[in-house]
N, C-alpha and C. Protein backbone atom coordinates (compact mmCIF):
# COMPACT_ATOMS: atom_id res chain seq x y z
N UNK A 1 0.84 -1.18 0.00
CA UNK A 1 0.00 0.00 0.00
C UNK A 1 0.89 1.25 0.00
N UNK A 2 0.48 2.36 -0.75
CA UNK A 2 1.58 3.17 -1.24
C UNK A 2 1.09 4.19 -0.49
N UNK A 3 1.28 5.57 0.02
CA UNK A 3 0.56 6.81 0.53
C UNK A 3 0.99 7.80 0.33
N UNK A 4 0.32 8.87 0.11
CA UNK A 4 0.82 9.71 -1.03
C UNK A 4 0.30 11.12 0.28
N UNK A 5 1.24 12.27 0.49
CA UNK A 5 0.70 13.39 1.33
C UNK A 5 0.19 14.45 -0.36
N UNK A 6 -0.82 15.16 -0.38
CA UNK A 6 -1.08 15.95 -1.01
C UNK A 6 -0.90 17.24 -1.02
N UNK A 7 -0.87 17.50 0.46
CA UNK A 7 -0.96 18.85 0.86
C UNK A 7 -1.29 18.66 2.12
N UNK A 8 -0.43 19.86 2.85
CA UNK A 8 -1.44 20.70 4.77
C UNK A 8 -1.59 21.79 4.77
N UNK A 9 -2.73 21.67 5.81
CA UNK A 9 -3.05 23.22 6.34
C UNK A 9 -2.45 23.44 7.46
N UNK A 10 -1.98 24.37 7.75
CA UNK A 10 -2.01 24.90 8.49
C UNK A 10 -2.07 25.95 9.18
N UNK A 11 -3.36 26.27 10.43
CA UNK A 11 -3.83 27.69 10.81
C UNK A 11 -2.86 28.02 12.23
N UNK A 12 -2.42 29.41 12.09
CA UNK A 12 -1.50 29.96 13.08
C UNK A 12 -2.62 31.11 13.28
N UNK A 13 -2.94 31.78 14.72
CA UNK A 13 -2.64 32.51 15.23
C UNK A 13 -1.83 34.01 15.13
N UNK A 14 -2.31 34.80 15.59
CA UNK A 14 -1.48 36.10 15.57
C UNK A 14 -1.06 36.17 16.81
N UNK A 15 -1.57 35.70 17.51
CA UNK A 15 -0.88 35.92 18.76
C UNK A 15 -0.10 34.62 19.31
N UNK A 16 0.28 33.47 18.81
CA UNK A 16 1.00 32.70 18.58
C UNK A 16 2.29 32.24 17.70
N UNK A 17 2.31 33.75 17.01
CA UNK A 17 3.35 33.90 15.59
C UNK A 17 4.77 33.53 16.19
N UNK A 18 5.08 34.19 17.68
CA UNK A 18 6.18 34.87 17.83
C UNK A 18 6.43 33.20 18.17
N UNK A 19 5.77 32.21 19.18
CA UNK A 19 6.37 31.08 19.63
C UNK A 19 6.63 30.13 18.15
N UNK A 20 5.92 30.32 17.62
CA UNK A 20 5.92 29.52 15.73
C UNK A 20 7.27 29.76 15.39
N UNK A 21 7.81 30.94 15.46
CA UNK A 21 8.78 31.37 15.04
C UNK A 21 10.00 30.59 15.34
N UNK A 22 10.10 31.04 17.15
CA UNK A 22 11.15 30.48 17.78
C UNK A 22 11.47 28.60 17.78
N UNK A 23 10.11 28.12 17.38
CA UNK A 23 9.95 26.53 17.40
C UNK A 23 10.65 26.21 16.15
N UNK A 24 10.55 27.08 15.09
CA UNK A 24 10.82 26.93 13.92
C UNK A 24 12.30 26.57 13.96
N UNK A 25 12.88 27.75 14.57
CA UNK A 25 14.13 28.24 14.48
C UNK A 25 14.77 27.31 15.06
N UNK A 26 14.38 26.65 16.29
CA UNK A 26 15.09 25.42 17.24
C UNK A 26 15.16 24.32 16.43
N UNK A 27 13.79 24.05 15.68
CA UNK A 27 14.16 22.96 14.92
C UNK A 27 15.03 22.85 13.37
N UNK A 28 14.85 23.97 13.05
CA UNK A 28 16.22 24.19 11.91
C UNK A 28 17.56 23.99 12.40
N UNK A 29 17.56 24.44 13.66
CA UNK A 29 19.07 24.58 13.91
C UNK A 29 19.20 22.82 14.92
N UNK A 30 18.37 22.37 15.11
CA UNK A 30 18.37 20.85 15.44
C UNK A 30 19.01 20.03 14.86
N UNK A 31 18.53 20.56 13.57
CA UNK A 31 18.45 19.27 11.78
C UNK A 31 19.63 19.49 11.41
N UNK A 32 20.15 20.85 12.04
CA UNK A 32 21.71 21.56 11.01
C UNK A 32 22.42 21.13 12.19
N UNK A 33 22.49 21.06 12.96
CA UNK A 33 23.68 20.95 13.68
C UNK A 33 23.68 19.65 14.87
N UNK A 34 22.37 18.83 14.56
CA UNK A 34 22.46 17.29 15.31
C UNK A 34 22.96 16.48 14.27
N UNK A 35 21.32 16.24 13.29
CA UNK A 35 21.09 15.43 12.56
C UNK A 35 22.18 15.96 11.12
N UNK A 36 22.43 16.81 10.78
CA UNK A 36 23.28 16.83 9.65
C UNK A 36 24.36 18.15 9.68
N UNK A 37 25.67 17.54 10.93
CA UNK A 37 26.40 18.32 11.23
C UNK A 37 27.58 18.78 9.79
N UNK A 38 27.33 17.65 8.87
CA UNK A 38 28.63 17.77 8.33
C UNK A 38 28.19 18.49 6.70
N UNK A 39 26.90 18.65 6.71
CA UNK A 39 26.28 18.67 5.40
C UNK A 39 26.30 20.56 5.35
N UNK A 40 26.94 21.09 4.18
CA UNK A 40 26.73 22.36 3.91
C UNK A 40 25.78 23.28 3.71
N UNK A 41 25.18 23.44 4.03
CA UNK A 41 23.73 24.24 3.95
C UNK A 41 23.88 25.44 3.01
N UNK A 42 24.88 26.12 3.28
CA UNK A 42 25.09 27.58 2.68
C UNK A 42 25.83 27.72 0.73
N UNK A 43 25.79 25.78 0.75
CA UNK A 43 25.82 25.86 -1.00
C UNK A 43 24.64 25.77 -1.50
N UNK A 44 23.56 26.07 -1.16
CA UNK A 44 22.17 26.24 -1.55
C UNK A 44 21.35 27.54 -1.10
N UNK A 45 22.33 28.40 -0.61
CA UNK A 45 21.72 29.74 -0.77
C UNK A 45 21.61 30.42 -2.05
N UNK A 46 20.52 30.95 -2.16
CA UNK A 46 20.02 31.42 -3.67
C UNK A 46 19.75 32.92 -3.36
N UNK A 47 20.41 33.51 -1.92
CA UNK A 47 19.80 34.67 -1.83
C UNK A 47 20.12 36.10 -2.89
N UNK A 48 21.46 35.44 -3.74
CA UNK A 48 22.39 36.65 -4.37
C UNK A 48 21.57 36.69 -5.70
N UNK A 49 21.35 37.78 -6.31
CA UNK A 49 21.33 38.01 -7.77
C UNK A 49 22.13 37.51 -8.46
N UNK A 50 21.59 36.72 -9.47
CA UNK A 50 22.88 36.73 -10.56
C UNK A 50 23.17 37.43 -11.51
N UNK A 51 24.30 37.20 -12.37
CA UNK A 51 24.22 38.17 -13.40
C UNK A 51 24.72 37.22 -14.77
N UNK A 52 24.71 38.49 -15.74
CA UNK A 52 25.30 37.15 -16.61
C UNK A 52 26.49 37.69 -16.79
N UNK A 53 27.07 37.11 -18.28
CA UNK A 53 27.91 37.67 -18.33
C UNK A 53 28.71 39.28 -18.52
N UNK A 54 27.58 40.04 -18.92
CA UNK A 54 27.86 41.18 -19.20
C UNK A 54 27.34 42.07 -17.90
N UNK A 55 26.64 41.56 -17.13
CA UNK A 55 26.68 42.61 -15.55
C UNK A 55 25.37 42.56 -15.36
N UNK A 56 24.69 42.64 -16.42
CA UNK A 56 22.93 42.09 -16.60
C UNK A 56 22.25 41.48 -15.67
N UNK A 57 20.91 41.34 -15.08
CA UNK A 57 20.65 40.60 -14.43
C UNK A 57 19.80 39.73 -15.30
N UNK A 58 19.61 38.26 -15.01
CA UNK A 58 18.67 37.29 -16.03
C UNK A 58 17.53 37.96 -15.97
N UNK A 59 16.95 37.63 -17.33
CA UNK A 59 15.48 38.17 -17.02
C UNK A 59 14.64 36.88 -16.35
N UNK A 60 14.47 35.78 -16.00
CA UNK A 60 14.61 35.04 -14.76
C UNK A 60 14.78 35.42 -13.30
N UNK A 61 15.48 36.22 -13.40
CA UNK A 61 15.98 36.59 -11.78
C UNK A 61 14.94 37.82 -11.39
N UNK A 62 14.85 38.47 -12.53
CA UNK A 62 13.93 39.98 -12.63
C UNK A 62 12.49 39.53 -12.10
N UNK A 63 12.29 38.82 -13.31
CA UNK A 63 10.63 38.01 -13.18
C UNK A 63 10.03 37.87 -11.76
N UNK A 64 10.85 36.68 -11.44
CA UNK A 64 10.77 35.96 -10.10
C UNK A 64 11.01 37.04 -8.75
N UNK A 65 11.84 37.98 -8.63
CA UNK A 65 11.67 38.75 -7.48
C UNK A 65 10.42 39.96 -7.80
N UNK A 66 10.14 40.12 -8.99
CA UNK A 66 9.30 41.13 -9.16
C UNK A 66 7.89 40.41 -8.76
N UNK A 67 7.76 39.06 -9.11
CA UNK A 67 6.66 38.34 -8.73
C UNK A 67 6.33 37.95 -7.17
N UNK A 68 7.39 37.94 -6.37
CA UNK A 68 7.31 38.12 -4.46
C UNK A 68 6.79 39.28 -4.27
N UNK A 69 7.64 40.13 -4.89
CA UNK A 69 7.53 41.49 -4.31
C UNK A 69 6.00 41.85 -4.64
N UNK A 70 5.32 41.19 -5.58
CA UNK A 70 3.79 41.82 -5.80
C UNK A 70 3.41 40.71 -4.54
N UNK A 71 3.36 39.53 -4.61
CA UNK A 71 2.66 38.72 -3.69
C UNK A 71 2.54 39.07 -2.09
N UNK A 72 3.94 39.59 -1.80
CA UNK A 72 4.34 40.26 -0.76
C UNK A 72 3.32 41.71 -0.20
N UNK A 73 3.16 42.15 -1.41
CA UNK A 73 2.24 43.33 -1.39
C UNK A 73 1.02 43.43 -1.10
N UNK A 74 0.34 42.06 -2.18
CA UNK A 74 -0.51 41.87 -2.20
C UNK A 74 -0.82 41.58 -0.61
N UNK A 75 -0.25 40.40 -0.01
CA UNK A 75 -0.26 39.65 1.08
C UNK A 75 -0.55 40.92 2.02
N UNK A 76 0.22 41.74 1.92
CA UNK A 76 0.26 42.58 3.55
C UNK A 76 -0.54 43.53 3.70
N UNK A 77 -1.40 43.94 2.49
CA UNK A 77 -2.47 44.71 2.18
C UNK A 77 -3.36 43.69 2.80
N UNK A 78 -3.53 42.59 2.54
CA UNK A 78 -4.52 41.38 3.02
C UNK A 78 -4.46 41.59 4.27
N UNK A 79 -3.66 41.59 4.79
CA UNK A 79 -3.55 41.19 6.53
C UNK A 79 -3.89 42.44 6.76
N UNK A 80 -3.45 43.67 6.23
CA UNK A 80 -3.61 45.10 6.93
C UNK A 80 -5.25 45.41 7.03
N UNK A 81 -6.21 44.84 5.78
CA UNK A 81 -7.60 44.81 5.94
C UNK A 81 -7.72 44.19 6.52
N UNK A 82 -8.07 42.86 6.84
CA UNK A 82 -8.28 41.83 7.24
C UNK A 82 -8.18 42.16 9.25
N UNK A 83 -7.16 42.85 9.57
CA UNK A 83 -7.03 43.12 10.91
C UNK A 83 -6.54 42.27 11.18
């Protein structure tokens, strides 16, 4: 028998954000530094722009942060109505 997860929900709290946070954080740094002391984490940071060769940024790279930055927008306008 095979089982397949599809998807979760999950509902947080506003006034429970801050402990979400810190639980989060304990267990990242659990996984990084129990369970996988030796494994590099920081060759899979994607936080830098790239460029190409001529100094350019991809139009890939453009797309994709211009597309947070609306969602982002969108999002916090949501919460700012929303209360």
């Amino acid at each position: 028998m095979t089982m397949a997860m599809t998807g979760i929900r999950s509902f947080l709290y506003k006034e429970d954000f801050n402990k979400f946070i810190k639980a989060l954080g304990e267990a990242v740094d659990y996984v990084k530094t129990e369970l996988m002391p030796d494994f590099n984490f920081d060759a899979y940071n994607h936080d830098e722009v790239h460029t190409e060769h001529d100094g350019a940024e991809t139009a890939e790279t453009t797309e994709a942060t211009e597309a947070v930055a609306t969602e982002t927008e969108v999002g916090s306008r949501a919460t700012s109505i929303g209360g």
